[in-house]
N, C-alpha and C. Protein backbone atom coordinates (compact mmCIF):
# COMPACT_ATOMS: atom_id res chain seq x y z
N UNK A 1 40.89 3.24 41.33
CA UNK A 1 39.47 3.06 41.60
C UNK A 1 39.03 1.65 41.24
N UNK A 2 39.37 0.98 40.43
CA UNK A 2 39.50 0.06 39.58
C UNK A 2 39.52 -1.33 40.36
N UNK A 3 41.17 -0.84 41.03
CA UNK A 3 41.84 -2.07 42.01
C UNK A 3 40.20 -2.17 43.68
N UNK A 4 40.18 -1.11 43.68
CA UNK A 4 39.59 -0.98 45.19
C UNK A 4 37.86 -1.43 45.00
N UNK A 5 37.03 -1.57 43.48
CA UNK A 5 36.33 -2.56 42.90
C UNK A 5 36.69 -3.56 43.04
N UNK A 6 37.76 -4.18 42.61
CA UNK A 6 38.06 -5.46 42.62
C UNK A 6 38.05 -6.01 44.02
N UNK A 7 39.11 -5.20 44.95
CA UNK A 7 39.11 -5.12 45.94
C UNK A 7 37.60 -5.67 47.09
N UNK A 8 37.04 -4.84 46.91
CA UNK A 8 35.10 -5.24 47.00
C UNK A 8 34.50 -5.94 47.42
N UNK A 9 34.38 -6.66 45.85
CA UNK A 9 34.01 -7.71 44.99
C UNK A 9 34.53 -8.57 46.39
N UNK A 10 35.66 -9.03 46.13
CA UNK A 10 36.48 -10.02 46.58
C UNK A 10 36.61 -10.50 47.74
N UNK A 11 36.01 -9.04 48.91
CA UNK A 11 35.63 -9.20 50.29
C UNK A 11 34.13 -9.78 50.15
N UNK A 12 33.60 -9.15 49.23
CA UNK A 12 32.16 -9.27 49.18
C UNK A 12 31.83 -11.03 48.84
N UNK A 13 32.43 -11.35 47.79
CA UNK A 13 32.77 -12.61 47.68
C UNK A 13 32.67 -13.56 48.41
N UNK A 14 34.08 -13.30 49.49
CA UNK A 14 34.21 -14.18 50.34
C UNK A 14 33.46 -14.18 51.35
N UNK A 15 33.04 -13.76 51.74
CA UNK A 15 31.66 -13.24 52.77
C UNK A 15 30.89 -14.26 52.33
N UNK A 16 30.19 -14.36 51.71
CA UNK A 16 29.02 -15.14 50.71
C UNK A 16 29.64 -16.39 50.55
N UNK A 17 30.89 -16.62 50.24
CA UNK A 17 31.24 -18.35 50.21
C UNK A 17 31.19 -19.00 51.45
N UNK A 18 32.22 -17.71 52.56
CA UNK A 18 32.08 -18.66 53.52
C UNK A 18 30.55 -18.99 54.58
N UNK A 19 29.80 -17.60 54.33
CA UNK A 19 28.14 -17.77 54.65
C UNK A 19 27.87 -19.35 54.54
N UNK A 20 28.00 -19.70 53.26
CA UNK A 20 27.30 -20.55 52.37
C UNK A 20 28.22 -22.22 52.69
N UNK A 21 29.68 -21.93 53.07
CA UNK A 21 30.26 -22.89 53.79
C UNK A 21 29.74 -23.31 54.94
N UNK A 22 29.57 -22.60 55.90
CA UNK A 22 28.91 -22.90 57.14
C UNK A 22 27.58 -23.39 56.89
N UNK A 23 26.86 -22.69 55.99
CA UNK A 23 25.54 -23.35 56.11
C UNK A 23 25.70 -24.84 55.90
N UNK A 24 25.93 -25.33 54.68
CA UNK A 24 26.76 -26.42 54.22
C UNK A 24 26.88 -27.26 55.43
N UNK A 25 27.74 -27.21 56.10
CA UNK A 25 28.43 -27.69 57.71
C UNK A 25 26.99 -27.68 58.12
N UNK A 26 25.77 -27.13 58.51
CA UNK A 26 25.37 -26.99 59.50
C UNK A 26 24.19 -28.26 58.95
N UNK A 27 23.65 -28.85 59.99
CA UNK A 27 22.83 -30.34 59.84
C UNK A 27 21.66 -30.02 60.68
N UNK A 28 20.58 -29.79 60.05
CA UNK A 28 19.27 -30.53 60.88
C UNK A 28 19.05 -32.24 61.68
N UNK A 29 18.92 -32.08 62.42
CA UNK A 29 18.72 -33.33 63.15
C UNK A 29 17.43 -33.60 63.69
N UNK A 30 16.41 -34.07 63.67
CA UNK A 30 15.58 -34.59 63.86
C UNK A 30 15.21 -36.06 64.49
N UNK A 31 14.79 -35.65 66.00
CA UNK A 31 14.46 -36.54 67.20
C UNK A 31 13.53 -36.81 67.78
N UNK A 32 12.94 -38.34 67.66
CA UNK A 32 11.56 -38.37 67.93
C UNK A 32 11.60 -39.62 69.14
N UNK A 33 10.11 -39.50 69.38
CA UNK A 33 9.43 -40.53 70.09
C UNK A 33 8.67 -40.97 69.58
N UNK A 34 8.44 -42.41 69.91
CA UNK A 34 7.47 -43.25 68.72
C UNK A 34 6.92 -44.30 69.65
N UNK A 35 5.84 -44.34 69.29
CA UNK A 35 5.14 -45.49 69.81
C UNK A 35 4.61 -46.36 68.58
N UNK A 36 4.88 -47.49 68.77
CA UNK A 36 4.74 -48.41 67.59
C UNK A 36 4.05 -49.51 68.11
N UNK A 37 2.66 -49.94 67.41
CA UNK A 37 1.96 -50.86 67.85
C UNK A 37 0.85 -51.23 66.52
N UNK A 38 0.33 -52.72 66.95
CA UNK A 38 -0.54 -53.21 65.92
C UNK A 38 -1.80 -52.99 66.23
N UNK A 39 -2.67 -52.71 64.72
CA UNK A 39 -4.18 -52.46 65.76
C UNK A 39 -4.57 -52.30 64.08
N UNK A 40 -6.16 -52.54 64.10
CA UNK A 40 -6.48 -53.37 62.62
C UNK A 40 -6.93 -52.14 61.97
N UNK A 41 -7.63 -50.93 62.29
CA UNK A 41 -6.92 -49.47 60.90
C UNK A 41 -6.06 -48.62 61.42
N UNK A 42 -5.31 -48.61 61.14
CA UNK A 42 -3.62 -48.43 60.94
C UNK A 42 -3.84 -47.02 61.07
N UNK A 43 -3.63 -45.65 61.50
CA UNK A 43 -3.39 -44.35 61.06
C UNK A 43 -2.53 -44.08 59.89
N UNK A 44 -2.57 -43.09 58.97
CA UNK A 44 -1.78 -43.02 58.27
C UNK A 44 -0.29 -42.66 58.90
N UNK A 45 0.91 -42.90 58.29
CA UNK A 45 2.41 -42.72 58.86
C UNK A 45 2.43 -41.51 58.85
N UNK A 46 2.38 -41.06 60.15
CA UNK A 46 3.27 -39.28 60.47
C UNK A 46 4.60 -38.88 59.04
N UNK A 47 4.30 -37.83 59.12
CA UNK A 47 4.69 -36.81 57.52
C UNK A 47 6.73 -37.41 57.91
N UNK A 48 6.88 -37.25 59.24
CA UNK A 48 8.21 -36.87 59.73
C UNK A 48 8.91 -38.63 59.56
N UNK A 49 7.91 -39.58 59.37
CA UNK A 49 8.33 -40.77 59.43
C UNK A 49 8.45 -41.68 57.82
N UNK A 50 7.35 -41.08 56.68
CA UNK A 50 7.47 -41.93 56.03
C UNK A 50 9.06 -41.62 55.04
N UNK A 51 9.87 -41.00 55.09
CA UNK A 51 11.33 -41.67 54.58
C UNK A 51 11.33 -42.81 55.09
N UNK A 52 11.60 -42.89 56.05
CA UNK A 52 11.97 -44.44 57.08
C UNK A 52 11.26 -45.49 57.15
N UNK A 53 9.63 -45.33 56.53
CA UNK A 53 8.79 -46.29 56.68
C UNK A 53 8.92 -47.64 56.69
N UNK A 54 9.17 -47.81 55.33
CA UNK A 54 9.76 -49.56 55.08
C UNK A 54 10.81 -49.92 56.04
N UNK A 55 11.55 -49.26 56.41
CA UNK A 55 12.43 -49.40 57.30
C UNK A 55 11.89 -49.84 59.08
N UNK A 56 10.85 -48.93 59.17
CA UNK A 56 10.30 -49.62 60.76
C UNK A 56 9.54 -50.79 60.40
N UNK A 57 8.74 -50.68 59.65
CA UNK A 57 7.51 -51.71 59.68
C UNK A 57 9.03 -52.84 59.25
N UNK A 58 9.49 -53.48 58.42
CA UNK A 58 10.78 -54.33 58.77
C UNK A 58 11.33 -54.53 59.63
N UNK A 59 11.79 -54.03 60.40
CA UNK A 59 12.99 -54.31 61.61
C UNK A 59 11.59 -54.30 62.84
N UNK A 60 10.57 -53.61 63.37
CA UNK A 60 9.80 -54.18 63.96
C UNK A 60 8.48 -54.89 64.01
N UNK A 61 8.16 -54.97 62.67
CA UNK A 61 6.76 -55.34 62.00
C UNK A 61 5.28 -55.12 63.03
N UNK A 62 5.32 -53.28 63.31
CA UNK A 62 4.37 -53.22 63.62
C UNK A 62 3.84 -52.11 62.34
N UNK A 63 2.43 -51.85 62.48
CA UNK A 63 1.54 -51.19 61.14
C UNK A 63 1.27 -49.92 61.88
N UNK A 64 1.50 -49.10 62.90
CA UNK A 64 1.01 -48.35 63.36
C UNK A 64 1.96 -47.13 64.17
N UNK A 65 2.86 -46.26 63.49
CA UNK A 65 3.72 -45.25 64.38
C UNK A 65 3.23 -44.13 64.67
N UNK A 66 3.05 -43.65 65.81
CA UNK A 66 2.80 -42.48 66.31
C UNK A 66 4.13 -40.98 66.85
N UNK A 67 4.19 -40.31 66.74
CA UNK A 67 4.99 -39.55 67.13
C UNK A 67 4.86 -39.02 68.44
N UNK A 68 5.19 -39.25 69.61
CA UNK A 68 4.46 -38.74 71.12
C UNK A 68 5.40 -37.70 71.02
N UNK A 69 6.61 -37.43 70.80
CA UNK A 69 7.18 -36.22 71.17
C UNK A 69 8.46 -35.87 69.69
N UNK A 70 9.02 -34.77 70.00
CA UNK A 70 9.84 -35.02 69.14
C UNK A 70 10.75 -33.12 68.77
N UNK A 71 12.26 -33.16 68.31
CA UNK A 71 12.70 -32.13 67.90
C UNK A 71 13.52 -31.87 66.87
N UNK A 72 13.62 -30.80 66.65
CA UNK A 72 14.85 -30.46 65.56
C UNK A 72 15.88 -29.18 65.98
N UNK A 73 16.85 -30.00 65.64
CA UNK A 73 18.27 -29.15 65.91
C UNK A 73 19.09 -29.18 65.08
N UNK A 74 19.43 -27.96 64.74
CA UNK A 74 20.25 -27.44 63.77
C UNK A 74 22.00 -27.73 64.47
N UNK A 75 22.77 -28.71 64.13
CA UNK A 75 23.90 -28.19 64.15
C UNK A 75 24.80 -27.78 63.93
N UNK A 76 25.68 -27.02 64.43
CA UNK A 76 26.45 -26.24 63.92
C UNK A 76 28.16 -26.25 64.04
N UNK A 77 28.03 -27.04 65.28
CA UNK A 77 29.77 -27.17 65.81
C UNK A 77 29.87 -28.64 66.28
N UNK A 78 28.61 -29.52 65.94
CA UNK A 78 28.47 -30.90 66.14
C UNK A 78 28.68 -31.05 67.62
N UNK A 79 28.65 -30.26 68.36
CA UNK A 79 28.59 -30.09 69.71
C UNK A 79 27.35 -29.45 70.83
N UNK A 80 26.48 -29.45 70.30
CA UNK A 80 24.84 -28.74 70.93
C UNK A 80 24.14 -29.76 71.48
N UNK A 81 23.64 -29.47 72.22
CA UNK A 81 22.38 -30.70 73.04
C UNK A 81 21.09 -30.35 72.47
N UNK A 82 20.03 -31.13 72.99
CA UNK A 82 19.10 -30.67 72.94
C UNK A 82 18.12 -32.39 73.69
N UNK A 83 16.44 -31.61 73.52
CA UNK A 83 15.65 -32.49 74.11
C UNK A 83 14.35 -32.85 73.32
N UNK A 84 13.99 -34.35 73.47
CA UNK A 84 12.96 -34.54 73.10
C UNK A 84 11.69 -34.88 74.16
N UNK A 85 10.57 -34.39 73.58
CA UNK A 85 10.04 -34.81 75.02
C UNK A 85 8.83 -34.91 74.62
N UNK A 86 7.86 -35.77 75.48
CA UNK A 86 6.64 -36.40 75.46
C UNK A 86 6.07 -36.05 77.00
N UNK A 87 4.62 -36.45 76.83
CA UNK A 87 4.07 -36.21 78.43
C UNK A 87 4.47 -37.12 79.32
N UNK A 88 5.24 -38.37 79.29
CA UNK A 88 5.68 -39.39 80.41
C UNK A 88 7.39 -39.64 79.66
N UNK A 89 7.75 -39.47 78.72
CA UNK A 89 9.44 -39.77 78.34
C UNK A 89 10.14 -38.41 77.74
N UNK A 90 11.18 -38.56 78.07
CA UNK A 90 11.69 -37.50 77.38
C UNK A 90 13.45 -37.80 76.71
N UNK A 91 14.19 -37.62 75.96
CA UNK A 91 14.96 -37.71 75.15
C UNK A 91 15.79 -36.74 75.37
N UNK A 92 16.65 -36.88 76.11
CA UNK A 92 17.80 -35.73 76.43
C UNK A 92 19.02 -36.35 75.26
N UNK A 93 19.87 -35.68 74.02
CA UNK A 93 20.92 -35.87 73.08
C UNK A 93 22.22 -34.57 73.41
N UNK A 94 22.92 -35.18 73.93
CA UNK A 94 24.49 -34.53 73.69
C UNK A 94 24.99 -35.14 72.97
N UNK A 95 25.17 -33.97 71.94
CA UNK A 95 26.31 -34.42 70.95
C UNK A 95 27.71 -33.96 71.08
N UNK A 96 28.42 -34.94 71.06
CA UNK A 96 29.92 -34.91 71.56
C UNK A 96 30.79 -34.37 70.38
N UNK A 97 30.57 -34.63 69.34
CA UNK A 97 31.17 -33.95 68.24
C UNK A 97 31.15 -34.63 67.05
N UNK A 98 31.70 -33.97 66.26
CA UNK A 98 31.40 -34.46 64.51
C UNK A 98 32.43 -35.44 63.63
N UNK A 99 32.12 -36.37 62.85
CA UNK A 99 32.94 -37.32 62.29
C UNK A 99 32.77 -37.13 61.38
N UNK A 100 33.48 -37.45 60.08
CA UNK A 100 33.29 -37.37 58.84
C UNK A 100 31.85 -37.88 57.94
N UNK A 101 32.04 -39.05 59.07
CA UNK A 101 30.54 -40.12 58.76
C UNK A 101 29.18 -39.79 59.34
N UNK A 102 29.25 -38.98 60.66
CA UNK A 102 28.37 -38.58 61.42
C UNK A 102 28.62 -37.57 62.74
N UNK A 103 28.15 -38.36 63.66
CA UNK A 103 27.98 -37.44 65.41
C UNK A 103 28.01 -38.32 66.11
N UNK A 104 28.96 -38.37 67.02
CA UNK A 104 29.22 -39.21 68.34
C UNK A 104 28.22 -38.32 69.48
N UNK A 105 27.13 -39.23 69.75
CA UNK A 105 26.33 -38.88 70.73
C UNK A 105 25.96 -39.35 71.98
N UNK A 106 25.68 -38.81 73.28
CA UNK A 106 25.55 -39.68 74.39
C UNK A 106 24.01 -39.45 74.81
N UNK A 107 23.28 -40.35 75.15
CA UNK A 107 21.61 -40.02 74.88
C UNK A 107 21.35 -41.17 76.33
N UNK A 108 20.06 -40.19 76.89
CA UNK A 108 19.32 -39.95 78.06
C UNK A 108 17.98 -40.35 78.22
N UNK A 109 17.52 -41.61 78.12
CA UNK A 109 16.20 -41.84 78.37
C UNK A 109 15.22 -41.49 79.71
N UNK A 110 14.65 -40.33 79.86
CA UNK A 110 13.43 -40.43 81.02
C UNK A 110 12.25 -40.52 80.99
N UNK A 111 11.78 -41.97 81.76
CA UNK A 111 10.30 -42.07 82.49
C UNK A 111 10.20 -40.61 83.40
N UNK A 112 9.11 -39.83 83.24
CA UNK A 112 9.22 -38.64 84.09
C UNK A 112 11.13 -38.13 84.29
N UNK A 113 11.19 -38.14 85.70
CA UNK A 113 12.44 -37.57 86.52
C UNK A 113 13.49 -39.32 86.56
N UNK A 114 12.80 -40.84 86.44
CA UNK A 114 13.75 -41.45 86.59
C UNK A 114 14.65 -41.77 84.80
N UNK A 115 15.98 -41.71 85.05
CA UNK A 115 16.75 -42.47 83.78
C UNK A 115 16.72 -43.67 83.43
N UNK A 116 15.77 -44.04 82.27
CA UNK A 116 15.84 -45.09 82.16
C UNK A 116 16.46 -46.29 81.41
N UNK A 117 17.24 -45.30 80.71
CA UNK A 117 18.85 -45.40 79.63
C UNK A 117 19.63 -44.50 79.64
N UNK A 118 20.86 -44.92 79.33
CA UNK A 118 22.08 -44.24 78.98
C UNK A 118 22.90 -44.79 78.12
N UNK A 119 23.41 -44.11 77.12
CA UNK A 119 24.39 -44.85 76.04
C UNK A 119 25.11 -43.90 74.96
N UNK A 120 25.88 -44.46 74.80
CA UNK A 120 26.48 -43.81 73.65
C UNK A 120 26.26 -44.44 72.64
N UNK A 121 26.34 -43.11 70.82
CA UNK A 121 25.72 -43.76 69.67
C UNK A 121 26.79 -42.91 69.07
N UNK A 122 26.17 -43.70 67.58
CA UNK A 122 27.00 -42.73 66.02
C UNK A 122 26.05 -42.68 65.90
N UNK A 123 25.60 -41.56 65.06
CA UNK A 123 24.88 -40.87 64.51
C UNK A 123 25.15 -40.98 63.36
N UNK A 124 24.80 -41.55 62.03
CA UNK A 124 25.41 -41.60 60.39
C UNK A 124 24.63 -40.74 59.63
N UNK A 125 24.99 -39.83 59.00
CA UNK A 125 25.05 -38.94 58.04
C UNK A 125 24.45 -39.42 56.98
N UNK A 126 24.56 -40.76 56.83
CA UNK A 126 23.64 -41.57 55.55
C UNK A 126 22.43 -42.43 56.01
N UNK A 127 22.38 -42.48 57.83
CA UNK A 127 21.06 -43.44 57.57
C UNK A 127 20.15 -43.06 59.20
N UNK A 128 19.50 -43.50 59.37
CA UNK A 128 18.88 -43.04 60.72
C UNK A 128 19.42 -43.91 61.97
N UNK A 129 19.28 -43.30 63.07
CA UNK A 129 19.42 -44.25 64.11
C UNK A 129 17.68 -44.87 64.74
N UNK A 130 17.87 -45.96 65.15
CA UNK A 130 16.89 -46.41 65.74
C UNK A 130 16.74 -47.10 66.80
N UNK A 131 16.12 -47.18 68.12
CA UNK A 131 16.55 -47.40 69.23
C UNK A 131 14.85 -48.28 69.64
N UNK A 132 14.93 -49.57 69.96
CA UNK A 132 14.12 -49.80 70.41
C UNK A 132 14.18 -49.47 72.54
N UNK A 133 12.65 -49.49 72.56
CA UNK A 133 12.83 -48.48 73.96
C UNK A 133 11.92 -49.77 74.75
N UNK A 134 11.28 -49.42 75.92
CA UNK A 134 10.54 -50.14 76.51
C UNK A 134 9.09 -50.21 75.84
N UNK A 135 8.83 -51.52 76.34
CA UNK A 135 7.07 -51.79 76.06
C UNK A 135 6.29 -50.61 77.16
N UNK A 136 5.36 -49.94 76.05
CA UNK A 136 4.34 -49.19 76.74
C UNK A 136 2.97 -48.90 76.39
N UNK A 137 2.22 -49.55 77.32
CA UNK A 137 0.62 -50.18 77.02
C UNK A 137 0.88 -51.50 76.00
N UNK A 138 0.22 -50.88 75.02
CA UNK A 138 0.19 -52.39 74.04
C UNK A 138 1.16 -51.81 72.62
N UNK A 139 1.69 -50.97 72.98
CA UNK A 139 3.63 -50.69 72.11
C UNK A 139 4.55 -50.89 72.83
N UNK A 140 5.04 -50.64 71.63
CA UNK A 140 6.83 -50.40 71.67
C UNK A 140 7.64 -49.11 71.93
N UNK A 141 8.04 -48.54 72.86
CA UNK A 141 8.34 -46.94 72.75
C UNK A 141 9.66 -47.29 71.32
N UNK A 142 10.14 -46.52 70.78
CA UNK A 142 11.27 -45.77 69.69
C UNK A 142 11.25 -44.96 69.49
N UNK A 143 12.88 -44.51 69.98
CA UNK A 143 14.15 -43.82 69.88
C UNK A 143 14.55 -43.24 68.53
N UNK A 144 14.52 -42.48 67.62
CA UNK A 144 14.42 -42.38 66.54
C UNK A 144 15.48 -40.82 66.05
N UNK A 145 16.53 -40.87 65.44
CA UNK A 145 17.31 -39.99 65.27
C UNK A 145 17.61 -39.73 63.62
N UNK A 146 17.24 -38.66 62.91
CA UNK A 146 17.59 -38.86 61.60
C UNK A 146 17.99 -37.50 61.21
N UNK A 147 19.20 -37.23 60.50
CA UNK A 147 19.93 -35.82 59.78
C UNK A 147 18.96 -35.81 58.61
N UNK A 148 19.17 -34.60 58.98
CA UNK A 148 17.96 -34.25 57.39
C UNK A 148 18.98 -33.45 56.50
């Protein structure tokens, strides 16, 4: 009776480690659209942006990010697509698969129905990707990819 406790346990166990392995493995990803532009009171920085803050206002020195579209995807086999999308762009991400360091990804820029990029990226596990996009109105569209 004893052994077949132990027994149990031990299925029961492993059940729960490897649960907890996979979760582990599995990565939120978070994909936005950004419009970035100067204009003299600033909105405060969207909740989803200020990790990265110092980081945009540096590399493009504008005071003003907006989020026009944006998603989150859980992955799981470093192989899932998914889309970001706004009322005029949208952000199509296949991810090709998983590296130690990150996600080899191939990403889809659309104005409406036309493509207006294509490219392949890494995706790093330690820092965000950032993609400057076309001028639109008086911004900058950005491409914006970050593992949470």
């Amino acid at each position: 009776m004893q052994t077949r406790s132990f027994l149990l346990l031990g299925v029961s166990l492993a059940l729960v480690l490897g649960d907890l392995a996979q979760a582990q493995a599995s990565r939120m990803v978070w994909s936005g659209l950004v419009i970035a532009n100067n204009v003299a009171q600033p909105d405060a920085m969207p909740a989803e942006l200020t990790g990265i803050q110092g980081t945009l206002k540096a590399l493009f020195g504008y005071n003003q990010f907006k989020v026009i579209g944006q998603s989150q995807k859980t992955l799981v086999t470093g192989s899932e697509d998914w889309l970001a999308s706004s009322k005029y762009f949208s952000l199509h991400v296949d991810s090709k698969g998983e590296t130690s360091a990150g996600y080899l990804l191939n990403l889809k820029l659309f104005q409406e129905k036309n493509l207006l990029l294509e490219t392949d990226a890494k995706l790093s596990k330690a820092s965000p990707l950032v993609i400057k996009g076309p001028q639109v109105g008086d911004g900058q569209l950005l491409l914006l990819l970050v593992v949470q």
